[in-house]
Structure formats: C-alpha cells, structure tokens
C-alpha atoms as a PDB file:
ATOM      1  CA  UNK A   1     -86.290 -18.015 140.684  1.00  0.00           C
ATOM      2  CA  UNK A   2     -86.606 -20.633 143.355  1.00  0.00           C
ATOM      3  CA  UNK A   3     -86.269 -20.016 147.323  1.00  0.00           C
ATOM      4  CA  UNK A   4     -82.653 -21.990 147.475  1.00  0.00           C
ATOM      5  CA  UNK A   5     -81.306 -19.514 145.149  1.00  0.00           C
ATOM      6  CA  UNK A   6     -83.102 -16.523 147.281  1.00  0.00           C
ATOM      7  CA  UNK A   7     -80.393 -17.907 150.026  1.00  0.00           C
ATOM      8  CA  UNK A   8     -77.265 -19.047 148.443  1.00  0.00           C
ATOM      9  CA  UNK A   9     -76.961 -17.548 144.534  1.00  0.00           C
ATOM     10  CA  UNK A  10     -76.081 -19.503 141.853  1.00  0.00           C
ATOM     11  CA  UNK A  11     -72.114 -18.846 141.244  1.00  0.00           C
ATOM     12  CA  UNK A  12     -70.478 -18.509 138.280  1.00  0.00           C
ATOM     13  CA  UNK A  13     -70.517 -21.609 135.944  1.00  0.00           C
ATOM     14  CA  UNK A  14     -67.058 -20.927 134.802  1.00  0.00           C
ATOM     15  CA  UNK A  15     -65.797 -20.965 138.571  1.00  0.00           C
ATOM     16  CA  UNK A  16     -67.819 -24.021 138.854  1.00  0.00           C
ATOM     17  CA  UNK A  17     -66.167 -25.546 136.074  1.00  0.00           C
ATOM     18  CA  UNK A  18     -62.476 -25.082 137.796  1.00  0.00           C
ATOM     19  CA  UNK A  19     -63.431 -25.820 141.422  1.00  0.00           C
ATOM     20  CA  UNK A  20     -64.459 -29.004 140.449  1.00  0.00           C
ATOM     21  CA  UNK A  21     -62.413 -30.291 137.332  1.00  0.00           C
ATOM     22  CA  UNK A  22     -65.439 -30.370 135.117  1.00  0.00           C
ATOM     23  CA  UNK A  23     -64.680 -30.042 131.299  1.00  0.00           C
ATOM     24  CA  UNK A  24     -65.578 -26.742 129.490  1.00  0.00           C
ATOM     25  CA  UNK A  25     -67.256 -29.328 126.608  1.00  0.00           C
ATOM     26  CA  UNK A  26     -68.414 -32.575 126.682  1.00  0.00           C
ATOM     27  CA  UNK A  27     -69.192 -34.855 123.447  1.00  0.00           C
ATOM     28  CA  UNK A  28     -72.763 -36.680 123.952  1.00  0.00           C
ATOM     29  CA  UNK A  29     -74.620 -39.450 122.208  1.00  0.00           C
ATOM     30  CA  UNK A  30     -78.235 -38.458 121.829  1.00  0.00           C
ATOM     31  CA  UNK A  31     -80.842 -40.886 120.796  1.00  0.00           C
ATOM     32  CA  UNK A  32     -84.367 -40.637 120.273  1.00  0.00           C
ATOM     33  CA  UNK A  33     -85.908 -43.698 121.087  1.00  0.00           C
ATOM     34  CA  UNK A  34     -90.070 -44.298 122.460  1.00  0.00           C
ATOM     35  CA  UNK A  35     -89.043 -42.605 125.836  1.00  0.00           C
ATOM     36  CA  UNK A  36     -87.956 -39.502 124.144  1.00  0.00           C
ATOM     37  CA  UNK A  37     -83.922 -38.276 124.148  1.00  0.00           C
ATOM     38  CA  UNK A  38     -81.433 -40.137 125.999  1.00  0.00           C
ATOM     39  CA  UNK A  39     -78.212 -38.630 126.403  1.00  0.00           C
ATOM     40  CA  UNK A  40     -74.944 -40.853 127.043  1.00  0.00           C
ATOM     41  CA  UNK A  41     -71.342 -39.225 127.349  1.00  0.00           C
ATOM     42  CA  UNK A  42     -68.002 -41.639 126.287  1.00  0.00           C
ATOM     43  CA  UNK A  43     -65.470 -39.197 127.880  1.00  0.00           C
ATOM     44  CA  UNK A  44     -67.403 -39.719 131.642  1.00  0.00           C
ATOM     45  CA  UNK A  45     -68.528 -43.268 132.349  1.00  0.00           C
ATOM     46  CA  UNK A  46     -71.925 -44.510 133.109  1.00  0.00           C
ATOM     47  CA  UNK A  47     -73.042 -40.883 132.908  1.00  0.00           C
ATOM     48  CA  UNK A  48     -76.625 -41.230 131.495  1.00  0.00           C
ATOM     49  CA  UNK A  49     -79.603 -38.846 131.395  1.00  0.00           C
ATOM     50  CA  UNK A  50     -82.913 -38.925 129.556  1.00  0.00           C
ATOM     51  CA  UNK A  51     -85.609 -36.368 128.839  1.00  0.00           C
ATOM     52  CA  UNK A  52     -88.951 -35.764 126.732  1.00  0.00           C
ATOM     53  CA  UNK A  53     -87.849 -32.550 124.537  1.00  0.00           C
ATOM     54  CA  UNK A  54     -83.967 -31.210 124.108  1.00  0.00           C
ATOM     55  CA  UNK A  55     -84.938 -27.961 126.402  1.00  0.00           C
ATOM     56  CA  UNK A  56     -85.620 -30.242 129.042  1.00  0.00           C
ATOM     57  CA  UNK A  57     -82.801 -32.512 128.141  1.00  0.00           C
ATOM     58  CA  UNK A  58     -80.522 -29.858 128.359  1.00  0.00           C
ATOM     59  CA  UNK A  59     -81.678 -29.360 132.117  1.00  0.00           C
ATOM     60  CA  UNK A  60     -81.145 -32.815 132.825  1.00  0.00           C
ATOM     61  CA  UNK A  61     -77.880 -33.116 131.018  1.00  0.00           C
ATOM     62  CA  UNK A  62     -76.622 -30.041 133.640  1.00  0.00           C
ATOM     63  CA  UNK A  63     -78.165 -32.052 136.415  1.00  0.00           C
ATOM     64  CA  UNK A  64     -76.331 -35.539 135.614  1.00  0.00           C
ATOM     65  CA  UNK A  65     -72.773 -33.635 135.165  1.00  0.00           C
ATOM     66  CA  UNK A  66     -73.208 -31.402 138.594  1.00  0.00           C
ATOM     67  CA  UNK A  67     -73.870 -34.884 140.073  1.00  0.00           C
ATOM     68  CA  UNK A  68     -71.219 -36.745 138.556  1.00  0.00           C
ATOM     69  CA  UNK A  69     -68.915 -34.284 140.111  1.00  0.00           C
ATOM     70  CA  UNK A  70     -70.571 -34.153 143.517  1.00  0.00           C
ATOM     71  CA  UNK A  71     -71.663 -30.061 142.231  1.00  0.00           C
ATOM     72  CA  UNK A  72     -73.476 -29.512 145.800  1.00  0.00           C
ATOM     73  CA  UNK A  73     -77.345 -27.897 144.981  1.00  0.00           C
ATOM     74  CA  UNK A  74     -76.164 -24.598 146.890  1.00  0.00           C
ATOM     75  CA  UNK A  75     -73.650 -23.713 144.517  1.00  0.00           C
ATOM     76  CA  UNK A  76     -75.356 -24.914 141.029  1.00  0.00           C
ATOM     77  CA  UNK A  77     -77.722 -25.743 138.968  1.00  0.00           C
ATOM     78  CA  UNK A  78     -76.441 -25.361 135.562  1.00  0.00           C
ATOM     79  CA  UNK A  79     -72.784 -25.464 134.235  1.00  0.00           C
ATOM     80  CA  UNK A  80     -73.936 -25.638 130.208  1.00  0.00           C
ATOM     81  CA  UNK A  81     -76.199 -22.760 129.137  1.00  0.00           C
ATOM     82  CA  UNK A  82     -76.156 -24.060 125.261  1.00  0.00           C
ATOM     83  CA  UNK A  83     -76.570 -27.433 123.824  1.00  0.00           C
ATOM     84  CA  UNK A  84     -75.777 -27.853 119.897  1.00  0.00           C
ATOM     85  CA  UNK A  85     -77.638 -30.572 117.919  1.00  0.00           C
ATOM     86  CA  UNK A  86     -75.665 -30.653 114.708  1.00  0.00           C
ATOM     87  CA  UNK A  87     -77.726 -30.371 111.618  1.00  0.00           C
ATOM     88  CA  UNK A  88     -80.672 -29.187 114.401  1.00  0.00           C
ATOM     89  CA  UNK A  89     -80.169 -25.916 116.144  1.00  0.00           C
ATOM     90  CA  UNK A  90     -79.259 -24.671 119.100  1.00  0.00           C
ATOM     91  CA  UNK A  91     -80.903 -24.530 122.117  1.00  0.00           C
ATOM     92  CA  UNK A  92     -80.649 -22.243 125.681  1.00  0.00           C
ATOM     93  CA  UNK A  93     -81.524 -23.140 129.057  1.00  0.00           C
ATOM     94  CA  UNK A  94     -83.627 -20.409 130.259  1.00  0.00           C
ATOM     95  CA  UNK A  95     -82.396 -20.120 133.541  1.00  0.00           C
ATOM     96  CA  UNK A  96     -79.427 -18.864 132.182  1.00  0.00           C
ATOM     97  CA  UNK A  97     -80.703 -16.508 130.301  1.00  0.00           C
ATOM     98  CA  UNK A  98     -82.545 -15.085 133.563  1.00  0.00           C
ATOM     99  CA  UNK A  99     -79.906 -15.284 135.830  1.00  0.00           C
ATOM    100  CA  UNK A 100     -76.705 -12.935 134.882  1.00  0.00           C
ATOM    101  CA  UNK A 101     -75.850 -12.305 138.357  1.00  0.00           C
ATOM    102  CA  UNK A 102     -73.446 -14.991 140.203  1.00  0.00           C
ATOM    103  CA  UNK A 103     -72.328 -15.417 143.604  1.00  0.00           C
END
C-alpha cells in the first residue's frame, strides 16, 4: 500500500464508475509490436496506453481511463480489476486483489 492511500482510501470502483460516467466495459485493440502491448480503445478517442507485459498493461490501461475522465489520484487508482485476452487468459491487477476495503 502506498502513503496516498494511508490518507485518502481508494473508493469503490463501482462508485467511481457512476460519479464520473465511465463505462462498466470497454472494447480495446491490443497489439504487440517491438515496444511490447499497446492498447487503443474505438469507443473513447485518442485514448492510448502502452506497456511491456499485460499485468502491467492492465495498470496502465486503469491509469489512461481514470485520466481520460479527469479520475482525481485521491479517489482512484484502478476502475478494471480484470482484463480478458480472448484465446489468452485472464489476468488480475493485484492491487485489487489486496485492497477489499473502499472509502
């Protein structure tokens, strides 16, 4: 856990979600290209994120939507626990799975 959260919890990524008008899915185009993944989103233009692995891509994705809506840092830092790769698996962002408590 990091010291912002010590001071103003992460609240509830469903209340999130409302507050702010942010979709409870979002289709992405993922590419793998010599950078590593690079996420694009048709439903929310110019909304574009990259990472080296999908864990951290799914961290990134999170931090690209919470900016797109203007998400302040004091009230999130994830809305998307889960990220599906079709044919691939599923993978679970951590934090999430640490923090069960919300504000």
């Amino acid at each position: 856990m990091n010291l912002l959260r010590l001071f103003f919890p992460q609240k509830d990524p469903n209340y999130i979600k409302q507050a702010y008008n942010i979709p409870d899915k979002i289709d992405w185009d993922i590419q793998l290209n010599r950078q590593g993944l690079v996420a694009t989103s048709k439903s929310l233009p110019g909304l574009v994120t990259n990472a080296n692995n999908p864990e951290e891509l799914l961290e990134m994705m999170n931090d690209a939507v919470l900016e797109y809506f203007n998400v302040s840092k004091f009230e999130s830092d994830y809305v998307f626990d889960t990220l599906n790769l079709v044919g691939q698996g599923t993978v679970r962002l951590k934090q999430a799975e640490e923090q069960k408590q919300y504000a």
